[in-house]
N, C-alpha and C. Protein backbone atom coordinates (compact mmCIF):
# COMPACT_ATOMS: atom_id res chain seq x y z
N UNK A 1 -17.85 0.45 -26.70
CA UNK A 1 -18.23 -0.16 -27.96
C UNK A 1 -17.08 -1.01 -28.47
N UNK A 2 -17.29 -2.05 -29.22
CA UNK A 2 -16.49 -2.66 -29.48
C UNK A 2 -16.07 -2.72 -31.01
N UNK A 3 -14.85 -2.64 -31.48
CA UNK A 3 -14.04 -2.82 -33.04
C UNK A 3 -15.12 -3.03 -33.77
N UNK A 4 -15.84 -4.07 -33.90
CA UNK A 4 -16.85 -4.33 -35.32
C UNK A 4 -18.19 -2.87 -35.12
N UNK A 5 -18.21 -2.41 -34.17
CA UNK A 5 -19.78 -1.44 -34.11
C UNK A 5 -18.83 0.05 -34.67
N UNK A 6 -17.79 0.26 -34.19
CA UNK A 6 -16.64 1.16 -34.71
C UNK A 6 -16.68 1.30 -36.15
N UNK A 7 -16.55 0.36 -36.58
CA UNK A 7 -16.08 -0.40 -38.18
C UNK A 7 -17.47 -0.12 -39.08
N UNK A 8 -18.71 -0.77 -38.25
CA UNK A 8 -19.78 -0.32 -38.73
C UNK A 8 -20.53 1.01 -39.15
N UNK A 9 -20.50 1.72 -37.94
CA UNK A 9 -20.42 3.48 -38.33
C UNK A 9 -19.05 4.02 -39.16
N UNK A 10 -18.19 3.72 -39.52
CA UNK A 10 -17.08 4.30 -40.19
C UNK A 10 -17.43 3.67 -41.72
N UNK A 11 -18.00 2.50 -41.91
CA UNK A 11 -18.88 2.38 -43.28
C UNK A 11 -19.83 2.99 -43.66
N UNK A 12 -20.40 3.22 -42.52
CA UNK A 12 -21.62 4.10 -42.84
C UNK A 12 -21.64 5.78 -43.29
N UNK A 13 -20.42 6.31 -42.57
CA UNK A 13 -19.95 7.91 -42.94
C UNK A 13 -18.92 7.45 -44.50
N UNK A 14 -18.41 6.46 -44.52
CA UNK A 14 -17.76 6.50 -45.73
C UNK A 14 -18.82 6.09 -46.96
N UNK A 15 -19.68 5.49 -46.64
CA UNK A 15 -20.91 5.11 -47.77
C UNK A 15 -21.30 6.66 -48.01
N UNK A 16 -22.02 7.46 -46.85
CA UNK A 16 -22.24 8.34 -47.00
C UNK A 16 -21.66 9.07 -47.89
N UNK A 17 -20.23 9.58 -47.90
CA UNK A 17 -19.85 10.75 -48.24
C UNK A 17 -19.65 10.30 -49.36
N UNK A 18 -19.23 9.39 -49.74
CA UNK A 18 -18.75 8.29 -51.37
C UNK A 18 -20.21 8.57 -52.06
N UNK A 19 -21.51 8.13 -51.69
CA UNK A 19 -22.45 8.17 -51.77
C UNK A 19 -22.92 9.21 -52.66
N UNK A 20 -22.75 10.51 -51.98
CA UNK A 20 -22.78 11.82 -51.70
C UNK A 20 -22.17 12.71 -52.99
N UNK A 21 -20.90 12.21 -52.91
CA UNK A 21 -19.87 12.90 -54.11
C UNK A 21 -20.37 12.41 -55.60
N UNK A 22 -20.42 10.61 -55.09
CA UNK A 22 -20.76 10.16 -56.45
C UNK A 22 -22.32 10.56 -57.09
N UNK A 23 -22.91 10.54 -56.54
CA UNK A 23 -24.59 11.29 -57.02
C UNK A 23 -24.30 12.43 -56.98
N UNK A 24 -23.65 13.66 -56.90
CA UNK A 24 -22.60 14.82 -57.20
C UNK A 24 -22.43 14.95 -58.63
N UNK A 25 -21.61 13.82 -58.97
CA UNK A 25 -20.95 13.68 -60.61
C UNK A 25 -21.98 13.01 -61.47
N UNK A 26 -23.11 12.37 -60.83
CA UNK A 26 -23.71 11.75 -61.89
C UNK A 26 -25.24 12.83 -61.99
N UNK A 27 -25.46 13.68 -61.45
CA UNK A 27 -26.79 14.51 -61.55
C UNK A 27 -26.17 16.14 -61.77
N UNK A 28 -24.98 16.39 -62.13
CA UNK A 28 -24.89 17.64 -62.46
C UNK A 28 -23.75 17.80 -63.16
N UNK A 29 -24.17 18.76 -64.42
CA UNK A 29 -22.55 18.66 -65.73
C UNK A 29 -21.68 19.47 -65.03
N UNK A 30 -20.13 19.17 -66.01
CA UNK A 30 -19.47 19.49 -65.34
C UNK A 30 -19.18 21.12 -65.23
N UNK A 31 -19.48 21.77 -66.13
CA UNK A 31 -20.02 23.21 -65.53
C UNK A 31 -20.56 23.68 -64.07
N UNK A 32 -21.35 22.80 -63.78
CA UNK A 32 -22.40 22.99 -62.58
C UNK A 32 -21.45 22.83 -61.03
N UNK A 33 -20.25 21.23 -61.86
CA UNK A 33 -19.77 21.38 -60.55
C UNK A 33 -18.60 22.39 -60.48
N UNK A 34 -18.18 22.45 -61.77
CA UNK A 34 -16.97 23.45 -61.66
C UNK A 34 -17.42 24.59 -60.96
N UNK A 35 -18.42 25.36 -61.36
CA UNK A 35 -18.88 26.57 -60.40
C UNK A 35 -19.61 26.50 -59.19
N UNK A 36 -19.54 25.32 -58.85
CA UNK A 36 -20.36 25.09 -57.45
C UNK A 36 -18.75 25.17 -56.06
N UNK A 37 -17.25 25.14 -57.18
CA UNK A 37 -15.98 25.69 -56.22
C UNK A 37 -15.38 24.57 -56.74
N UNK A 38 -15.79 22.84 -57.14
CA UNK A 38 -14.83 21.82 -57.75
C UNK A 38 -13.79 22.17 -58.75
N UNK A 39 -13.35 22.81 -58.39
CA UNK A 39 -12.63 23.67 -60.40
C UNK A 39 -11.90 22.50 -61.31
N UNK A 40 -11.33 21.60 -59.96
CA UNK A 40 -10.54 20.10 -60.87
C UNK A 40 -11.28 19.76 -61.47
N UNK A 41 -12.56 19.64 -61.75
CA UNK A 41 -13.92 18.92 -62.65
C UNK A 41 -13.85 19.47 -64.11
N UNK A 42 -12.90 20.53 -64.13
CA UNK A 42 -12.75 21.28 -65.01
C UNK A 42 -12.16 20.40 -66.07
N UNK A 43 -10.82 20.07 -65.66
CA UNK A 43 -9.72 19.23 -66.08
C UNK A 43 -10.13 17.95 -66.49
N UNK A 44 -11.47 17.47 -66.62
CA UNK A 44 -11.74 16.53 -66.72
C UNK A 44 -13.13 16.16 -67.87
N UNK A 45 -13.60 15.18 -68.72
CA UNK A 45 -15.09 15.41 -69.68
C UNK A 45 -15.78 15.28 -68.39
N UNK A 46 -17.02 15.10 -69.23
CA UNK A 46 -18.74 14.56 -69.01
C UNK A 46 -18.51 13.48 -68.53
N UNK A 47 -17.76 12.40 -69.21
CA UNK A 47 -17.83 11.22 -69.40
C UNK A 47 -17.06 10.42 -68.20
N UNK A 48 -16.26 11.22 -68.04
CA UNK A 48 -14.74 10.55 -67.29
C UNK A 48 -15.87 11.12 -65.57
N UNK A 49 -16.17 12.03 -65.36
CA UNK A 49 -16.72 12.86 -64.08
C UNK A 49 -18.26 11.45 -63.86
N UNK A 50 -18.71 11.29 -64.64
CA UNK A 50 -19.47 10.07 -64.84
C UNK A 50 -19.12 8.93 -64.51
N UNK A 51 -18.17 8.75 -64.87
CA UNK A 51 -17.64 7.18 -64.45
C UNK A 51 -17.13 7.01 -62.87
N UNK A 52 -16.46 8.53 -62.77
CA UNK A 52 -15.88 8.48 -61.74
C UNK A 52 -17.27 8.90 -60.29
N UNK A 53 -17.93 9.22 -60.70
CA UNK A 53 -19.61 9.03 -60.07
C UNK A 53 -20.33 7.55 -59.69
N UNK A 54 -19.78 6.62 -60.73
CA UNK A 54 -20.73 5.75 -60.60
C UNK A 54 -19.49 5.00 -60.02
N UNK A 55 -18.18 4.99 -59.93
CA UNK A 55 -17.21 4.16 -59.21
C UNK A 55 -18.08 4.85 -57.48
N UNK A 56 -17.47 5.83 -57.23
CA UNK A 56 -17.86 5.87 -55.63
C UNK A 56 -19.25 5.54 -55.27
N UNK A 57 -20.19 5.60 -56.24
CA UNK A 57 -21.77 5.37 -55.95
C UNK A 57 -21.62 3.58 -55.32
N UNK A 58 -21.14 3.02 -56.31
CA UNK A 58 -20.95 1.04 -56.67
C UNK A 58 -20.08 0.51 -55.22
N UNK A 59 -18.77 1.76 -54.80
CA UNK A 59 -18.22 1.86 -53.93
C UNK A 59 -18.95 1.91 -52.56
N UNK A 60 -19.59 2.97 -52.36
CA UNK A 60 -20.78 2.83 -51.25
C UNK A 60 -21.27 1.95 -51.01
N UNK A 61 -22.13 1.61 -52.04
CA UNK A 61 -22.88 0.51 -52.02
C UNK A 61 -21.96 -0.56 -50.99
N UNK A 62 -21.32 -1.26 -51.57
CA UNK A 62 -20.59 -2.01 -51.74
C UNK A 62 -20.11 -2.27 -50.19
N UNK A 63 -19.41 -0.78 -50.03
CA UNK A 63 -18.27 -1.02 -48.33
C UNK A 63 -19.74 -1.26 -47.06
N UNK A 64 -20.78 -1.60 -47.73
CA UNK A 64 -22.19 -1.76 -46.42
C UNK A 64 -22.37 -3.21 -46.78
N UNK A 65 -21.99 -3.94 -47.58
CA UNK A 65 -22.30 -5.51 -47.70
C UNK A 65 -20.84 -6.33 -47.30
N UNK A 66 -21.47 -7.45 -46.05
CA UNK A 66 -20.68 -8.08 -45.67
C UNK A 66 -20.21 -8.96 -46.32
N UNK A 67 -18.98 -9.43 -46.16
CA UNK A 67 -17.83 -9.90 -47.16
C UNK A 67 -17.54 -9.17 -48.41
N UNK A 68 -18.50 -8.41 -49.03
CA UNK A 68 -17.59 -7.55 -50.16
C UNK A 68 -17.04 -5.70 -49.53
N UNK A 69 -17.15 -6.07 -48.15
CA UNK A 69 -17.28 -4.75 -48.09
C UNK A 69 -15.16 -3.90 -47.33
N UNK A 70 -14.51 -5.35 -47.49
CA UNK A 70 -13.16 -5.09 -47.54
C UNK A 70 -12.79 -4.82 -48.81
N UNK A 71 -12.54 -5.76 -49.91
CA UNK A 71 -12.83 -5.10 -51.13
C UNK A 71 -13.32 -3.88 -51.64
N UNK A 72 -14.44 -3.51 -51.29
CA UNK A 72 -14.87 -1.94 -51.67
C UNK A 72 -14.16 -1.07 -50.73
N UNK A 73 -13.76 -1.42 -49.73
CA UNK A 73 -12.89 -0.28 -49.13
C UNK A 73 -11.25 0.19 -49.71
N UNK A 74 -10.84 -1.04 -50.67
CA UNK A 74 -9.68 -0.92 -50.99
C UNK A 74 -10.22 -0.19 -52.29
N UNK A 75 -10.84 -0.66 -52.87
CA UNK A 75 -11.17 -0.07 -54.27
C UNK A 75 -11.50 1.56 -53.88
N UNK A 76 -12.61 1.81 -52.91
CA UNK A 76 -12.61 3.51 -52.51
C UNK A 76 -11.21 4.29 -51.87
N UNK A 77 -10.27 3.21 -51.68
CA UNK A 77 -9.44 4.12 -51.28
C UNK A 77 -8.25 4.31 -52.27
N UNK A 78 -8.37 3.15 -53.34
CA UNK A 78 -7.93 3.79 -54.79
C UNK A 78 -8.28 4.97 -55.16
N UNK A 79 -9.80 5.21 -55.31
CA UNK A 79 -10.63 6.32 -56.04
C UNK A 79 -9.91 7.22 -55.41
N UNK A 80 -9.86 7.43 -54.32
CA UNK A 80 -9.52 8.49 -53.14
C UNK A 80 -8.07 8.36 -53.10
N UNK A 81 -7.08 7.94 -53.67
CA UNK A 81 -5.63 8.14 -54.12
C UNK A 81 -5.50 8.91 -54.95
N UNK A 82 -6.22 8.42 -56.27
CA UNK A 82 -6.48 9.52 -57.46
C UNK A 82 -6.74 10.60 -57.55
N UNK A 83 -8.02 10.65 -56.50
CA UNK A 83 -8.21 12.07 -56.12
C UNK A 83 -7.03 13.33 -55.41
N UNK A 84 -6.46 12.44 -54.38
CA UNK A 84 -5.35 13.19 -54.35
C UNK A 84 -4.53 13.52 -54.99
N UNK A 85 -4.11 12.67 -55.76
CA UNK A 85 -3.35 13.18 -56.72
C UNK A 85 -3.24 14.15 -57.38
N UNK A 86 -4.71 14.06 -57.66
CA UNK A 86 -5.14 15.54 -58.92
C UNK A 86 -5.18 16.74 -57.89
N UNK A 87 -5.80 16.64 -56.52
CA UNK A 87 -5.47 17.49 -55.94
C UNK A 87 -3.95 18.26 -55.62
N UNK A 88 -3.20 17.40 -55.36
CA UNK A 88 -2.03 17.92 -55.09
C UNK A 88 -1.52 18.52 -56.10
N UNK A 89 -1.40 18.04 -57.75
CA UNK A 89 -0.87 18.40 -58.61
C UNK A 89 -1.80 19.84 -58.91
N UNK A 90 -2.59 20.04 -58.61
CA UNK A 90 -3.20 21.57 -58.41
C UNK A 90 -2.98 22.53 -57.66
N UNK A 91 -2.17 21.85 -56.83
CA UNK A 91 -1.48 22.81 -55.25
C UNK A 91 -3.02 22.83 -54.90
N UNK A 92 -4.25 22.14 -54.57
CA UNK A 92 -5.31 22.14 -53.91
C UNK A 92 -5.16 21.37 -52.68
N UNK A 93 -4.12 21.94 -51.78
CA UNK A 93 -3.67 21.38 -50.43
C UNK A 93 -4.50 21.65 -49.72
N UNK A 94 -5.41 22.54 -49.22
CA UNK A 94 -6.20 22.77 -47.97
C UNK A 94 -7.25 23.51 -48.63
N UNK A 95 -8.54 22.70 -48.41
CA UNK A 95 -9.31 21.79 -47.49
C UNK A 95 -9.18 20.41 -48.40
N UNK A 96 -9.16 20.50 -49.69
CA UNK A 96 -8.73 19.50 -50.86
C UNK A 96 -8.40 18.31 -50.31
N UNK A 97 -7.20 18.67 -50.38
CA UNK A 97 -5.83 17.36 -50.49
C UNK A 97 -5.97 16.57 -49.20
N UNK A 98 -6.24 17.53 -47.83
CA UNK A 98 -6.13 17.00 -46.68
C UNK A 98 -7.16 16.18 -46.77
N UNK A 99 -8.59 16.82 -47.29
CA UNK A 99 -9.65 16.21 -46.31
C UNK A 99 -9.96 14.57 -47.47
N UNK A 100 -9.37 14.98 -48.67
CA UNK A 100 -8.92 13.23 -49.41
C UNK A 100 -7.85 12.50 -48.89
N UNK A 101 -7.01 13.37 -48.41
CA UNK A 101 -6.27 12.15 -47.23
C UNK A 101 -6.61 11.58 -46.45
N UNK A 102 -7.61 12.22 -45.59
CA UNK A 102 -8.19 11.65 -44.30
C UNK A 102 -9.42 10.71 -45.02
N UNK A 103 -10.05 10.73 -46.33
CA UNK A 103 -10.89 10.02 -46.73
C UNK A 103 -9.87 8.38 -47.04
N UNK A 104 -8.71 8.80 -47.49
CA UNK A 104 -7.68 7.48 -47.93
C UNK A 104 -7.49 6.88 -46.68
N UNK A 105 -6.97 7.37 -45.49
CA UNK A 105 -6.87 6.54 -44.34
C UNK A 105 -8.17 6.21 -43.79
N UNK A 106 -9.37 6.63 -44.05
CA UNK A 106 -10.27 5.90 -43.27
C UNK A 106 -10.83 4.27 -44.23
N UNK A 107 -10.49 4.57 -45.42
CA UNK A 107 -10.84 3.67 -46.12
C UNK A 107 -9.89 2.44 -45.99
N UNK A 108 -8.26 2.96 -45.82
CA UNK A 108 -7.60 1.51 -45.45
C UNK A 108 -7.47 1.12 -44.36
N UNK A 109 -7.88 1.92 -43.17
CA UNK A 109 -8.25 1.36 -41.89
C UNK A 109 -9.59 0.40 -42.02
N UNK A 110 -10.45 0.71 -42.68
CA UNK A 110 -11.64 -0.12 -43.16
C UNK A 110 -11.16 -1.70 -43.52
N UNK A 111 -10.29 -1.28 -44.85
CA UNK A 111 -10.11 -2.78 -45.02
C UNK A 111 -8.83 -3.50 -44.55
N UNK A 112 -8.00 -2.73 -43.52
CA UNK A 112 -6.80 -3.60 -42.87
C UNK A 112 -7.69 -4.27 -42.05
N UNK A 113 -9.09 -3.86 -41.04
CA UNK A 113 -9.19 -3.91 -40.27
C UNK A 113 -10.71 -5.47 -41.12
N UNK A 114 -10.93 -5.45 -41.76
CA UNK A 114 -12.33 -5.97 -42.77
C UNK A 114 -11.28 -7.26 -43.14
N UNK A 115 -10.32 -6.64 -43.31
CA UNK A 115 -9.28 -8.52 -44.16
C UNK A 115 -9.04 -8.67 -42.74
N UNK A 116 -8.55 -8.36 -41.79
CA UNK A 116 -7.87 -9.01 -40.50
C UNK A 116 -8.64 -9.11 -39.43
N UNK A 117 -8.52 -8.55 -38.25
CA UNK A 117 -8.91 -9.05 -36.82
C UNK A 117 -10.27 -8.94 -36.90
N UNK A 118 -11.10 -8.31 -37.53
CA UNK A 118 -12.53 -8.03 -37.82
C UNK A 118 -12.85 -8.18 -38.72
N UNK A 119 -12.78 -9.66 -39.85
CA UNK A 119 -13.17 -9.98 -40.74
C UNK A 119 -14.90 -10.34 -40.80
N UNK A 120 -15.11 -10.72 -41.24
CA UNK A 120 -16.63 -11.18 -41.18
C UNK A 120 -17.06 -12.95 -41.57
């Protein structure tokens, strides 16, 4: 297979899971997710868990449309900085912290690879 069909399924698991999280925060309060094991949701309103729902939802979207979809990869891998952050500062290192790390590198492999040799 070649770089762009690579690139293509790796948008597609990152739409997914972005997808996934963000319809997460926007269909259940934050009670629901706090006890569903999110406990950081805790630390956070209604409002802010909302926004931050409809960023990865817009994000998804987004990293599946050609030419905006380097852009949305940088912007999801902002979201997914932040996230670590709050993870780490929780000592929420494992499964947490790691598995938002590995969400941050797939997202700037997305768009090193979306701005450069596999642009569109």
């Amino acid at each position: 297979m070649d770089a762009n069909t690579w690139l293509w399924i790796l948008a597609a698991f990152l739409a997914a899971i972005f997808l996934g999280t963000g319809a997460l925060k926007l269909t259940r309060s934050r009670e629901e997710i706090v006890a569903a094991g999110m406990t950081w949701a805790g630390a956070y309103s209604d409002r802010t868990l909302r926004r931050l729902g409809w960023a990865e939802v817009i994000g998804a979207v987004g990293v599946l449309i050609p030419y905006v979809a380097p852009f949305a990869a940088v912007f999801l891998a902002v979201v997914a900085l932040v996230e670590l952050v709050t993870h780490v500062r929780r000592l929420e290192l494992f499964p947490d912290a790691l598995r938002t790390l590995a969400l941050v590198v797939m997202c700037v492999v997305q768009a090193v690879y979306r701005f450069g040799p596999e642009a569109f």
